[in-house]
PDB file of N, CA and C in Angstrom:
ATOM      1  N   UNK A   1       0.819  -1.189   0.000  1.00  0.00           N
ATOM      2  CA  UNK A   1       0.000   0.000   0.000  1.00  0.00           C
ATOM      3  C   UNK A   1       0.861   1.251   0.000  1.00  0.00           C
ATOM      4  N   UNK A   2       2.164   1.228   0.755  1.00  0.00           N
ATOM      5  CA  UNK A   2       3.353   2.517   0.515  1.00  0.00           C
ATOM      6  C   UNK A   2       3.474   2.565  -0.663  1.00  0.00           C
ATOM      7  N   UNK A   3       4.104   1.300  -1.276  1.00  0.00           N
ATOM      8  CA  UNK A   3       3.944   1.814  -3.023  1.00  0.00           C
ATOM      9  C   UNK A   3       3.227   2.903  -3.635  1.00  0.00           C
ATOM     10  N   UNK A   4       2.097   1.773  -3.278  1.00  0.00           N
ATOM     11  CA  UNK A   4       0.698   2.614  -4.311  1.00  0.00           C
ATOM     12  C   UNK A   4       0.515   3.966  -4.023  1.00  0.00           C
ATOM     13  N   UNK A   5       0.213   4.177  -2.807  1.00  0.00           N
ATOM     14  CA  UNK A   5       0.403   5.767  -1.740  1.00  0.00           C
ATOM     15  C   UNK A   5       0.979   6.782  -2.556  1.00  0.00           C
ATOM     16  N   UNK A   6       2.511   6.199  -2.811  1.00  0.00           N
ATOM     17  CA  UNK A   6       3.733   7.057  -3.396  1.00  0.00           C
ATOM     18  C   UNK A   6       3.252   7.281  -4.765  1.00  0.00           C
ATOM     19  N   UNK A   7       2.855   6.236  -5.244  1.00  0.00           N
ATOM     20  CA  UNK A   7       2.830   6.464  -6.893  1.00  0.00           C
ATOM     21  C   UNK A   7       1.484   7.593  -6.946  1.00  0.00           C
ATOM     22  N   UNK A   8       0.763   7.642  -5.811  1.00  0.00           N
ATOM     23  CA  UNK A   8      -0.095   8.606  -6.179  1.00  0.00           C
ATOM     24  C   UNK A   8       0.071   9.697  -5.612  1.00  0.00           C
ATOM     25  N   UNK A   9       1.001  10.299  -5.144  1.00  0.00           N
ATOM     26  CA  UNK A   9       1.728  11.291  -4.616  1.00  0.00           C
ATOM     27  C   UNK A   9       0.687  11.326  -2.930  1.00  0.00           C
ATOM     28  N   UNK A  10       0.889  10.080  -2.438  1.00  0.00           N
ATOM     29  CA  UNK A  10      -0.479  10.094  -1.162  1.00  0.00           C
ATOM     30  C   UNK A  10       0.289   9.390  -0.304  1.00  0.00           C
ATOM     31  N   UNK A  11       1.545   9.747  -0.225  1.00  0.00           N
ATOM     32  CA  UNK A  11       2.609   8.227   0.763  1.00  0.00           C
ATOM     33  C   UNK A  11       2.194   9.131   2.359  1.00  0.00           C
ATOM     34  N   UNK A  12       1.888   9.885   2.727  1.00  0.00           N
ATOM     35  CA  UNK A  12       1.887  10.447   3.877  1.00  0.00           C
ATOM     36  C   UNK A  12       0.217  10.701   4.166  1.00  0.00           C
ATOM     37  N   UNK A  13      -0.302  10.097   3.434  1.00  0.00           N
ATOM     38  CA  UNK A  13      -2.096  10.693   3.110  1.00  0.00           C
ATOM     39  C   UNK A  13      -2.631   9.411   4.250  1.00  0.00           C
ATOM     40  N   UNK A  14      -3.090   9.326   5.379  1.00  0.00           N
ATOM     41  CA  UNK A  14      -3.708   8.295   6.156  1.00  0.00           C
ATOM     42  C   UNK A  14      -5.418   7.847   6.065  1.00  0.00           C
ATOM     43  N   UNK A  15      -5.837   8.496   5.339  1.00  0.00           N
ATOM     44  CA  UNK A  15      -7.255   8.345   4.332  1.00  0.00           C
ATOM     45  C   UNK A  15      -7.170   7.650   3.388  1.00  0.00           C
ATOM     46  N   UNK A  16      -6.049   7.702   2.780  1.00  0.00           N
ATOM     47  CA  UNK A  16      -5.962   6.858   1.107  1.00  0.00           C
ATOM     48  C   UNK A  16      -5.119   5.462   2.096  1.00  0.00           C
ATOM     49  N   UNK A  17      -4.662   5.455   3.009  1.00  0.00           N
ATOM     50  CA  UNK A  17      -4.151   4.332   3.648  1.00  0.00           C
ATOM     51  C   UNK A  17      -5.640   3.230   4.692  1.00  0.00           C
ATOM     52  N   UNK A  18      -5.911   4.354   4.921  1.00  0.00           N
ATOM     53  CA  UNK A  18      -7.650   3.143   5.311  1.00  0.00           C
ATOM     54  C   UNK A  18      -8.771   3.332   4.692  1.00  0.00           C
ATOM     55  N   UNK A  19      -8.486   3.322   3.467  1.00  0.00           N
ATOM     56  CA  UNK A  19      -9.608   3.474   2.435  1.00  0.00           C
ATOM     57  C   UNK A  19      -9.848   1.503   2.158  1.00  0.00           C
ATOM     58  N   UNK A  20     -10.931   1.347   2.625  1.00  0.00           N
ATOM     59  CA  UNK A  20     -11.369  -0.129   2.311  1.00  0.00           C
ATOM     60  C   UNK A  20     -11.367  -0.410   0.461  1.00  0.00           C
ATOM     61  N   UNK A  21     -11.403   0.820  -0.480  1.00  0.00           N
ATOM     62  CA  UNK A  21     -11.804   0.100  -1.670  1.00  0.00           C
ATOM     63  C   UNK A  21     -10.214   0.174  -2.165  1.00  0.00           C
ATOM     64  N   UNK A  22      -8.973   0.928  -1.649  1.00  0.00           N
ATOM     65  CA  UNK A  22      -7.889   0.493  -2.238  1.00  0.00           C
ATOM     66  C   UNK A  22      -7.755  -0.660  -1.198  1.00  0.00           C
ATOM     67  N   UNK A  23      -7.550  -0.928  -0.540  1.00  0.00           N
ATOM     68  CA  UNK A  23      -7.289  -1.848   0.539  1.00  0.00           C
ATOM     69  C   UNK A  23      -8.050  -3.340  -0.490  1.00  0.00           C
ATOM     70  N   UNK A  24      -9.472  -3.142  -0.651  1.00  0.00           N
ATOM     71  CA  UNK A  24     -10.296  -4.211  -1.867  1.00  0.00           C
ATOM     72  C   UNK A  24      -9.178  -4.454  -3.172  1.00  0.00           C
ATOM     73  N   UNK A  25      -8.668  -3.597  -3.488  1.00  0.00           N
ATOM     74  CA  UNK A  25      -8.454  -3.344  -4.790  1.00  0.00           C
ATOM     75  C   UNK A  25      -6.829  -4.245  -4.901  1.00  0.00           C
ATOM     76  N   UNK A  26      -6.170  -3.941  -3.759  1.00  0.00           N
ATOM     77  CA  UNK A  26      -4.935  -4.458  -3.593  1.00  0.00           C
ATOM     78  C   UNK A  26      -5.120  -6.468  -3.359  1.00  0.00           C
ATOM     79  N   UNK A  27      -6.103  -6.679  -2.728  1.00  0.00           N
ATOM     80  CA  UNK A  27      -6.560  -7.617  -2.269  1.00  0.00           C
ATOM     81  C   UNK A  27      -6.566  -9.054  -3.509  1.00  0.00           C
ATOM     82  N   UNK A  28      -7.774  -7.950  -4.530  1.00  0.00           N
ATOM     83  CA  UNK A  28      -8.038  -8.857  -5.755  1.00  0.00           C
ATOM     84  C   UNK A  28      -6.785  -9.122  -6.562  1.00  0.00           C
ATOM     85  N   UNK A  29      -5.858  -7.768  -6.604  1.00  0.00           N
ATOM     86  CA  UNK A  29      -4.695  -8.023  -7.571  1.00  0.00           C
ATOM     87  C   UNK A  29      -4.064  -9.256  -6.623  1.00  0.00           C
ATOM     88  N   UNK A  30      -3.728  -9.475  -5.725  1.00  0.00           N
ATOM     89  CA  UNK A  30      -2.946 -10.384  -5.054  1.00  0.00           C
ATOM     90  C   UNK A  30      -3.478 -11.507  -4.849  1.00  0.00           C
ATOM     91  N   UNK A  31      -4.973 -11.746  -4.877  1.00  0.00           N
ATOM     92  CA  UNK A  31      -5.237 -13.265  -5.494  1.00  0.00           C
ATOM     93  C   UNK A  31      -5.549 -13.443  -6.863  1.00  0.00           C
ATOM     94  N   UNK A  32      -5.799 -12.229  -7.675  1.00  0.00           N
ATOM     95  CA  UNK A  32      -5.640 -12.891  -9.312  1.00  0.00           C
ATOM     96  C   UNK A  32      -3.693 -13.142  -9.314  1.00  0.00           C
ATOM     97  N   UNK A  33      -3.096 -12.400  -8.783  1.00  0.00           N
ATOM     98  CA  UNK A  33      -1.779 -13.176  -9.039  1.00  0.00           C
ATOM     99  C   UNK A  33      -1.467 -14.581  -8.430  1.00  0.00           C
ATOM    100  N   UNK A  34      -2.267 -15.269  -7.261  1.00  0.00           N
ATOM    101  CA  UNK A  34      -2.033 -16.281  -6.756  1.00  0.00           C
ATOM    102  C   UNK A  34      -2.589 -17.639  -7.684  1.00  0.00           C
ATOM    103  N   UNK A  35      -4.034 -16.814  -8.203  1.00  0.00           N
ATOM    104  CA  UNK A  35      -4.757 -18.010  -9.186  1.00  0.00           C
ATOM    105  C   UNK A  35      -3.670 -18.149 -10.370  1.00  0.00           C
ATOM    106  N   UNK A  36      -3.503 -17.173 -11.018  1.00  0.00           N
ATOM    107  CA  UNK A  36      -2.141 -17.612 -12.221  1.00  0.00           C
ATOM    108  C   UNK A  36      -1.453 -18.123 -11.420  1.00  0.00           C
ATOM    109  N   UNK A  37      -0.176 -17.844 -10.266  1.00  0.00           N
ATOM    110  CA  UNK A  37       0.686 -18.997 -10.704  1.00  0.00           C
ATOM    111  C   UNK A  37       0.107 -19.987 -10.133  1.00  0.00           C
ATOM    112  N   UNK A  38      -0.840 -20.253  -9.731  1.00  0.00           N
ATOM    113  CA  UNK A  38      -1.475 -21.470  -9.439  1.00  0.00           C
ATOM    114  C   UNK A  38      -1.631 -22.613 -10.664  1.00  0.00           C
ATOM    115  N   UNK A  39      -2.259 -21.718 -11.560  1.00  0.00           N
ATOM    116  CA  UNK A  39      -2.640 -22.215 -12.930  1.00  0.00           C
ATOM    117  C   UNK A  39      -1.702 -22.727 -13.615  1.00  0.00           C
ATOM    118  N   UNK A  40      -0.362 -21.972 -13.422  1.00  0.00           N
ATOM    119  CA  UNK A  40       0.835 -21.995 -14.451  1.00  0.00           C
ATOM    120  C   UNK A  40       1.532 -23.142 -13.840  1.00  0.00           C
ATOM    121  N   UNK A  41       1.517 -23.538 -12.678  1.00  0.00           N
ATOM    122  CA  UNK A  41       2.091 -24.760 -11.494  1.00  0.00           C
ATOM    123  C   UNK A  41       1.176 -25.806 -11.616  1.00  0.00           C
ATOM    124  N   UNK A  42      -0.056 -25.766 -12.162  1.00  0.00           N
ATOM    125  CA  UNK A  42      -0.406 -27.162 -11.886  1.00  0.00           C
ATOM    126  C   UNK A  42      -0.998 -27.680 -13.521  1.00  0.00           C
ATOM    127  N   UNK A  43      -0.772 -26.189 -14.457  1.00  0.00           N
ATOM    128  CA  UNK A  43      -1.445 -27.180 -16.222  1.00  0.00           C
ATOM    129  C   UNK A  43      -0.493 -28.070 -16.192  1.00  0.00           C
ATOM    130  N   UNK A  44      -1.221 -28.848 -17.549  1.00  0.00           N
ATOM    131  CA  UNK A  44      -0.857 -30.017 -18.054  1.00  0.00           C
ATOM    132  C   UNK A  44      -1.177 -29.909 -19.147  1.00  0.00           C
ATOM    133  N   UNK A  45       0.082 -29.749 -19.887  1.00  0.00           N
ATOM    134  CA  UNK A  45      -0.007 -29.032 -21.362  1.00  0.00           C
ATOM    135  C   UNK A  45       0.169 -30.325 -22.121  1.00  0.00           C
ATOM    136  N   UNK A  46      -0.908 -30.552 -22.945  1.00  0.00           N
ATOM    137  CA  UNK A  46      -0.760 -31.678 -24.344  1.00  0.00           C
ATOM    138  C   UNK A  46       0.302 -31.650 -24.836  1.00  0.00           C
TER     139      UNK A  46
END
């Protein structure tokens, strides 16, 4: 979430840090990255 903060010029902003829909938003990216390599670890390529 410091990342993101920074990239939006908000690294010191404590509103954009308990904001539930970036907090949501960070959430989904980090299990759509878990389902790929999930996916990529268990195909079974013809």
């Amino acid at each position: 979430m410091k990342e993101m903060a920074k990239n939006y010029g908000k690294e010191n902003d404590e509103e954009f840090m308990k904001n539930e829909n970036v907090k949501n938003y960070i959430k989904q990216g980090i299990t759509s990255e878990k389902a790929m390599k999930f996916l990529e670890e268990n195909a079974k390529i013809k």
